[in-house]
Protein backbone atom coordinates (compact mmCIF):
# COMPACT_ATOMS: atom_id res chain seq x y z
CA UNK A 1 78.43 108.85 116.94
CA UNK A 2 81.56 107.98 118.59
CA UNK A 3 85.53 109.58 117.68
CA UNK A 4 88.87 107.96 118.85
CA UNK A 5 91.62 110.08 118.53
CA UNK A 6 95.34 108.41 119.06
CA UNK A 7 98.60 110.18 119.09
CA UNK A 8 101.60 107.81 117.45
CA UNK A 9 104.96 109.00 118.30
CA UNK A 10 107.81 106.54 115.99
CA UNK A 11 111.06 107.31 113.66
CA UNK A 12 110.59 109.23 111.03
CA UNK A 13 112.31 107.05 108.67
CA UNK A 14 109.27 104.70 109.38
CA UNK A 15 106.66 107.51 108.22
CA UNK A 16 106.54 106.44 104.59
CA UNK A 17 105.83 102.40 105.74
CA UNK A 18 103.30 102.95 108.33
CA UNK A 19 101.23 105.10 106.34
CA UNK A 20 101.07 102.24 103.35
CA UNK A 21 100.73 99.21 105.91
CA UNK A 22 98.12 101.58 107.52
CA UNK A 23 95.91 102.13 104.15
CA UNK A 24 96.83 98.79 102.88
CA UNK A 25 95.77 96.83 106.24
CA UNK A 26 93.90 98.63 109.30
CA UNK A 27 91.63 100.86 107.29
CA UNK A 28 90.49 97.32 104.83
CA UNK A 29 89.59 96.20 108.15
CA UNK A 30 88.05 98.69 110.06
CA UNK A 31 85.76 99.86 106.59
CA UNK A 32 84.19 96.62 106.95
CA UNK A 33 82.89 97.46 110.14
CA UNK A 34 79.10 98.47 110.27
CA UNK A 35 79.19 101.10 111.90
CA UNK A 36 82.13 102.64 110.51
CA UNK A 37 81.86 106.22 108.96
CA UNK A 38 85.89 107.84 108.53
CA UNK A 39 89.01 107.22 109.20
CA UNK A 40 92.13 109.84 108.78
CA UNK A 41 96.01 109.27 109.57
CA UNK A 42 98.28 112.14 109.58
CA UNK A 43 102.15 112.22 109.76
CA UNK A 44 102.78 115.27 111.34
CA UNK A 45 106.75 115.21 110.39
CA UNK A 46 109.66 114.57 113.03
CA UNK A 47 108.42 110.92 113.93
CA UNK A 48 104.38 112.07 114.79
CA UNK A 49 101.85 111.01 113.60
CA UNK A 50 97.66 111.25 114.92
CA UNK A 51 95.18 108.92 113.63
CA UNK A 52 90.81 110.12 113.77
CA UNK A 53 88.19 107.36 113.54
CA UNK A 54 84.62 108.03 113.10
CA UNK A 55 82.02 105.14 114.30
CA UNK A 56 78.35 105.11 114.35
CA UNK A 57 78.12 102.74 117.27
């Protein structure tokens, strides 16, 4: 198993769209991967956000 954590740091005006073009395009993608398992995406508030992907291989 494999994890890649990433730390996003943007305006928080922008939370609302990045968190729609995030479950509307990267996570379609990445689901079709075979070895994919999870995926999370957190805003944290005040323009942070943290992103945890979970990959078999």
């Amino acid at each position: 198993m494999y994890a890649v954590v990433r730390h996003y740091s943007f305006k928080p005006e922008y939370g609302p769209l990045i968190a729609k073009l995030t479950a509307e395009g990267l996570v379609a993608i990445i689901t079709q991967d075979k070895g994919f398992v999870r995926y999370y995406c957190l805003d944290l508030g005040n323009g942070e956000g943290t992103s945890f992907g979970v990959f078999k291989d």
